[in-house]
Protein backbone atom coordinates (compact mmCIF):
# COMPACT_ATOMS: atom_id res chain seq x y z
CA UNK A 1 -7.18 -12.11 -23.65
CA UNK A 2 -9.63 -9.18 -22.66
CA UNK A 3 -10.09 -7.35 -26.52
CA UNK A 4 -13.27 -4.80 -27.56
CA UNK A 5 -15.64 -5.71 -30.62
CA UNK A 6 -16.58 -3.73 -33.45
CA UNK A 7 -19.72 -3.91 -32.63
CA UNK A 8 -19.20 -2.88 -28.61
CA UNK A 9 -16.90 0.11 -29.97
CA UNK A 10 -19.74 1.42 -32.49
CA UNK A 11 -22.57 0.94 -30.06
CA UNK A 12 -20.76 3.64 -27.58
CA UNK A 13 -19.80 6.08 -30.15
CA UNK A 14 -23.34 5.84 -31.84
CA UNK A 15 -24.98 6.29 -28.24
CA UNK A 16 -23.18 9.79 -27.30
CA UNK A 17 -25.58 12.56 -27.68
CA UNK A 18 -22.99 15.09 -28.27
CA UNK A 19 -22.73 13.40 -31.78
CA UNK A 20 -26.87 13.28 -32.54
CA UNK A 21 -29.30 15.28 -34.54
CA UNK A 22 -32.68 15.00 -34.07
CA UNK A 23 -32.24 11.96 -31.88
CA UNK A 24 -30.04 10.36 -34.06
CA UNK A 25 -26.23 9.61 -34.50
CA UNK A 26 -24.93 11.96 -37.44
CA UNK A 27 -22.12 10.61 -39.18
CA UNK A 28 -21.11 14.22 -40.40
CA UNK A 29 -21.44 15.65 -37.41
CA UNK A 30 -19.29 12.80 -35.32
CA UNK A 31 -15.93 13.99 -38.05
CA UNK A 32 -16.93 17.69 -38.03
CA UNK A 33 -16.93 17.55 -33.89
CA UNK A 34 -13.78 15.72 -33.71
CA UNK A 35 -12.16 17.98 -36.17
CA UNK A 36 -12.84 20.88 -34.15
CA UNK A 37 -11.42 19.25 -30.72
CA UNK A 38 -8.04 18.17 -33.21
CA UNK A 39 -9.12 14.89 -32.95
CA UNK A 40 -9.38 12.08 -36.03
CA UNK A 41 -11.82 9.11 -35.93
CA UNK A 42 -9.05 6.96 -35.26
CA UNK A 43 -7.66 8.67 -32.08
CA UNK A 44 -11.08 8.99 -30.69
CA UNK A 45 -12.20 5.33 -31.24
CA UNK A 46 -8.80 3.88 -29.94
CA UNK A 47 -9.64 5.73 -26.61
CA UNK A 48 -13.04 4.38 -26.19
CA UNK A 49 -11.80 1.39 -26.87
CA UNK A 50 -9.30 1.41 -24.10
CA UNK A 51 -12.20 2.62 -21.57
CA UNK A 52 -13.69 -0.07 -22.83
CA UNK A 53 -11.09 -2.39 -21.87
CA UNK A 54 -10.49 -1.01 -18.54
CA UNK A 55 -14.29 -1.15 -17.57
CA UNK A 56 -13.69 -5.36 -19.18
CA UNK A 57 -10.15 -4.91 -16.74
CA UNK A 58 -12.42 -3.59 -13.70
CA UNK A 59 -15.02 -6.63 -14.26
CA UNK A 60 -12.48 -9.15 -13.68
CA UNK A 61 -10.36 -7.71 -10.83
CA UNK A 62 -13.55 -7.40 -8.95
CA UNK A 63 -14.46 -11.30 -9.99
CA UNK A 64 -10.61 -12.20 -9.47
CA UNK A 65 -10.06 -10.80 -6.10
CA UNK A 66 -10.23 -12.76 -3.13
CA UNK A 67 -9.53 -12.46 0.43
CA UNK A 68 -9.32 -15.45 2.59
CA UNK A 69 -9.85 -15.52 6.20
CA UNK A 70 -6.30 -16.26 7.33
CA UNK A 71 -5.22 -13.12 5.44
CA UNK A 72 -8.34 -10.95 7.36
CA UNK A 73 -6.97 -12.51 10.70
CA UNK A 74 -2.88 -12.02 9.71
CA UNK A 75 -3.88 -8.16 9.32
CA UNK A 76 -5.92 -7.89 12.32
CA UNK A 77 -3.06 -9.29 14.48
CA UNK A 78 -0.22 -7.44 13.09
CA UNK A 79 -2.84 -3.98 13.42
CA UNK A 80 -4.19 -4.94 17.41
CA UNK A 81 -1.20 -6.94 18.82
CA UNK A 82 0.51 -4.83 21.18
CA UNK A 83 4.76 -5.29 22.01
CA UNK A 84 6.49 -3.97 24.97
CA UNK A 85 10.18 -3.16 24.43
CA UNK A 86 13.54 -1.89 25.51
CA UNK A 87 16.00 0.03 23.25
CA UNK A 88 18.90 2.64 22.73
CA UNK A 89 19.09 4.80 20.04
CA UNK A 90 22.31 7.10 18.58
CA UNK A 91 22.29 9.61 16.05
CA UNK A 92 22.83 7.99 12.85
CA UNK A 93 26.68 8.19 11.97
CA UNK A 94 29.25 5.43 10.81
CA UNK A 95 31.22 5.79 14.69
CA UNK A 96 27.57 4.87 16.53
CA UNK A 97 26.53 2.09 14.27
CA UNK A 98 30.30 0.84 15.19
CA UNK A 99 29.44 1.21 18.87
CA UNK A 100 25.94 -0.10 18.63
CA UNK A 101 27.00 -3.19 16.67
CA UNK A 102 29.50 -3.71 19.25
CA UNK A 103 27.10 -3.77 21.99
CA UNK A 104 24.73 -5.93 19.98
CA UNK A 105 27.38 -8.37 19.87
CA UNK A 106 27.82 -8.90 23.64
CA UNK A 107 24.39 -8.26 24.80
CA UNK A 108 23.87 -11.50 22.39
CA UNK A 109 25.56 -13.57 24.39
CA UNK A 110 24.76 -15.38 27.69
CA UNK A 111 26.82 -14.17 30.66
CA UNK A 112 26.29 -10.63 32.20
CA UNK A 113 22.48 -9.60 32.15
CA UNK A 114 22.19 -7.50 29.19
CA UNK A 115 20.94 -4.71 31.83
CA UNK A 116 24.02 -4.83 33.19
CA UNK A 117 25.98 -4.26 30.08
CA UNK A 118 23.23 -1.06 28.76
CA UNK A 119 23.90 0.59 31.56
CA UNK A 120 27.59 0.25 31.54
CA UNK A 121 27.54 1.34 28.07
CA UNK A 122 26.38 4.92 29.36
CA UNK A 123 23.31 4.81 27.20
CA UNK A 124 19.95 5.33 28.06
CA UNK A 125 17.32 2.41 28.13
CA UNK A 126 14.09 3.46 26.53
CA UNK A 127 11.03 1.32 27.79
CA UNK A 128 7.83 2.44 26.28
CA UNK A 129 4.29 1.83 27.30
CA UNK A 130 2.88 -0.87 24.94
CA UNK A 131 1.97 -0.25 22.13
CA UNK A 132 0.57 -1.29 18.33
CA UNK A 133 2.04 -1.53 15.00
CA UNK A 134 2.65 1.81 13.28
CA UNK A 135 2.40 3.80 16.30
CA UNK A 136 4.74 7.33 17.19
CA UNK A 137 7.23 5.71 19.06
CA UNK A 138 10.31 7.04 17.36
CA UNK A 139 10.22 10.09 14.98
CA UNK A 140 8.91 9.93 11.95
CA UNK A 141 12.07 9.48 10.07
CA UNK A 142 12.37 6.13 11.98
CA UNK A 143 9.55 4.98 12.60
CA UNK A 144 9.06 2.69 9.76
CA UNK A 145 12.20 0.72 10.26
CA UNK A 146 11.81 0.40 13.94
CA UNK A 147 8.46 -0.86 13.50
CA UNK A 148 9.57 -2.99 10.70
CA UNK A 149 12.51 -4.48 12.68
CA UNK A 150 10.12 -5.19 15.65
CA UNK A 151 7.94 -7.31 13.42
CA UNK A 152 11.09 -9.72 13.02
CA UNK A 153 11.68 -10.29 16.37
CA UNK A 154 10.92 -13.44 18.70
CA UNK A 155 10.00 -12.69 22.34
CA UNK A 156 13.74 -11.93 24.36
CA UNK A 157 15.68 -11.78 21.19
CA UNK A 158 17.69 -8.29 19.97
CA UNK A 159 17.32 -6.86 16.90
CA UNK A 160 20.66 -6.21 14.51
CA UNK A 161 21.42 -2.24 15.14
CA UNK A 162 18.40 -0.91 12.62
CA UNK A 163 18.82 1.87 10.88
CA UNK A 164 16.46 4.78 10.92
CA UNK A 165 16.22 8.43 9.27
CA UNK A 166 17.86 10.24 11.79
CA UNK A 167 19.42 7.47 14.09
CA UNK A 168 20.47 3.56 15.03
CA UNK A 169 18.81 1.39 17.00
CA UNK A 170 19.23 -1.27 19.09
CA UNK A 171 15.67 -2.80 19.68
CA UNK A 172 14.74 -6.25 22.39
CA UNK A 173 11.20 -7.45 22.42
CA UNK A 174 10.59 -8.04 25.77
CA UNK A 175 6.97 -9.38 25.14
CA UNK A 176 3.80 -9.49 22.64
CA UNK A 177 0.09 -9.08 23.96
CA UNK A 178 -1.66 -10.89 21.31
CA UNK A 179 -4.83 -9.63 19.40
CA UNK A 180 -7.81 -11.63 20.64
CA UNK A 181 -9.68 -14.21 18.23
CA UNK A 182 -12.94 -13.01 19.84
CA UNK A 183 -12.53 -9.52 18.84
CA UNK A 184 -11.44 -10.50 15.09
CA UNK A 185 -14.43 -12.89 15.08
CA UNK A 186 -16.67 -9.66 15.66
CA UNK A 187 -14.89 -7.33 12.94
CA UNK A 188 -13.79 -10.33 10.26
CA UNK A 189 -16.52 -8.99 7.59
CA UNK A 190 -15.37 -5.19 8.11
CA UNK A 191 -11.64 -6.76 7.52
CA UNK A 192 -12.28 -8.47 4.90
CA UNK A 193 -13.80 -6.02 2.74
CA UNK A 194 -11.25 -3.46 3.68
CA UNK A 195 -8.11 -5.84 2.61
CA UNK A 196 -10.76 -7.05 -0.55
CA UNK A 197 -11.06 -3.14 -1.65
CA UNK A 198 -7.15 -2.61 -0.96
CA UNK A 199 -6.50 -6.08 -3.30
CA UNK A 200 -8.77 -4.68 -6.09
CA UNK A 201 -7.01 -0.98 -5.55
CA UNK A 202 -3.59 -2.73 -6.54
CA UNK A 203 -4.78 -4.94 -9.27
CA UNK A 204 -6.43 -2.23 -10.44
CA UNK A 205 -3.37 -0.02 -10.44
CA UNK A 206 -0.71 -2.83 -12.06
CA UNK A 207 -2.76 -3.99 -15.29
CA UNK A 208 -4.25 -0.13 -16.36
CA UNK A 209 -2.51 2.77 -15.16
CA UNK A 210 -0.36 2.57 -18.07
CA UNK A 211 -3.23 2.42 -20.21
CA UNK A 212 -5.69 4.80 -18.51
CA UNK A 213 -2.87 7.65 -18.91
CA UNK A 214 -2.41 6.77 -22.72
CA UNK A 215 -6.30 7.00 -23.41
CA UNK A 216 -7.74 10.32 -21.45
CA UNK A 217 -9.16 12.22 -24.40
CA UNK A 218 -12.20 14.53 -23.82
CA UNK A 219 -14.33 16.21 -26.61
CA UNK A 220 -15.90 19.14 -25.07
CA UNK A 221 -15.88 21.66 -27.53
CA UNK A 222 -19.61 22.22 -29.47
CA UNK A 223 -19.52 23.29 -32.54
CA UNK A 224 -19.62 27.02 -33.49
């Protein structure tokens, strides 16, 4: 495991200025300064050595992290491929989920066209232009889980009724223009760093928040 020396630990206390006389690290005046910010030796060097640790921590997530190029391309797709789709949408309420899930069930089947059976239904067909993932399709209370549900769906097949903010929905993919190779090919190094940085970001954030909030101690106070 990732641990701090003695010798690392004395070499950064010894090396802060804020602690020197004449040039040179002054025992007395290292305890006198950290009495005056409340601080003992112990407290002091403990946090040192946990910045210590997170700069070891920081070493190895950027040596760790790696990106492949089937990850670059998986992002690049889902972030240029375009959908086209038809839907209906209620305000969110136990009676329309029970009518939407109703409808789901027989536009599911094969028989009547599933046109047919919308616009018997008395609800209005919404066909937007196409469009990309994430964009403001449906408000913003829904528009994660109508995105979301999109992203499960196979050319001609219906969603289940998806469940929104503010409303249900009842989403078909009608068809997917998919992101061209060519352009990733021309923007795989700018992907690849950008998902690299966001990997690094998260490892960073599981293994040393905890410890980065424990260890923030600041001496700033000079002596009178």
């Amino acid at each position: 495991g990732l641990r701090v020396s003695r010798e690392e630990l004395a070499a950064v206390v010894m090396e802060n200025p804020l602690f020197a006389e004449e040039g040179k690290f002054r025992p007395e005046r290292y305890r006198r300064l950290l009495e005056a910010n409340r601080l003992t030796p112990e407290r002091y060097e403990d946090a040192i050595r946990q910045g210590l640790l997170q700069q070891k921590l920081a070493t190895l997530i950027q040596a760790s992290a790696k990106v492949s190029e089937a990850e670059a391309w998986e992002a690049f797709r889902t972030a240029k491929e375009k959908v086209r789709v038809a839907y209906v949408s209620l305000p969110r309420s136990a009676e329309n989920k029970a009518r939407l899930e109703n409808l789901q069930g027989q536009v599911g089947h094969q028989g009547t066209p599933w046109e047919t059976l919308l616009q018997k239904s008395g609800l209005k067909v919404k066909r937007p232009d196409p469009f990309v993932f994430g964009a403001a399709v449906a408000e913003p209370p829904d528009n994660r889980a109508f995105h979301l549900a999109i992203l499960r769906l196979k050319k001609g097949e219906w969603s289940p009724v998806v469940e929104g903010g503010k409303s249900h929905f009842l989403i078909r993919l009608l068809d997917r223009e998919a992101a061209a190779r060519q352009a990733f090919e021309r923007e795989k190094e700018t992907w690849m760093q950008k998902l690299l940085s966001e990997k690094r970001l998260q490892l960073w954030g599981a293994w040393i928040h905890e410890v980065k909030r424990r260890s923030k101690i600041d001496v700033t106070q000079e002596l009178g």
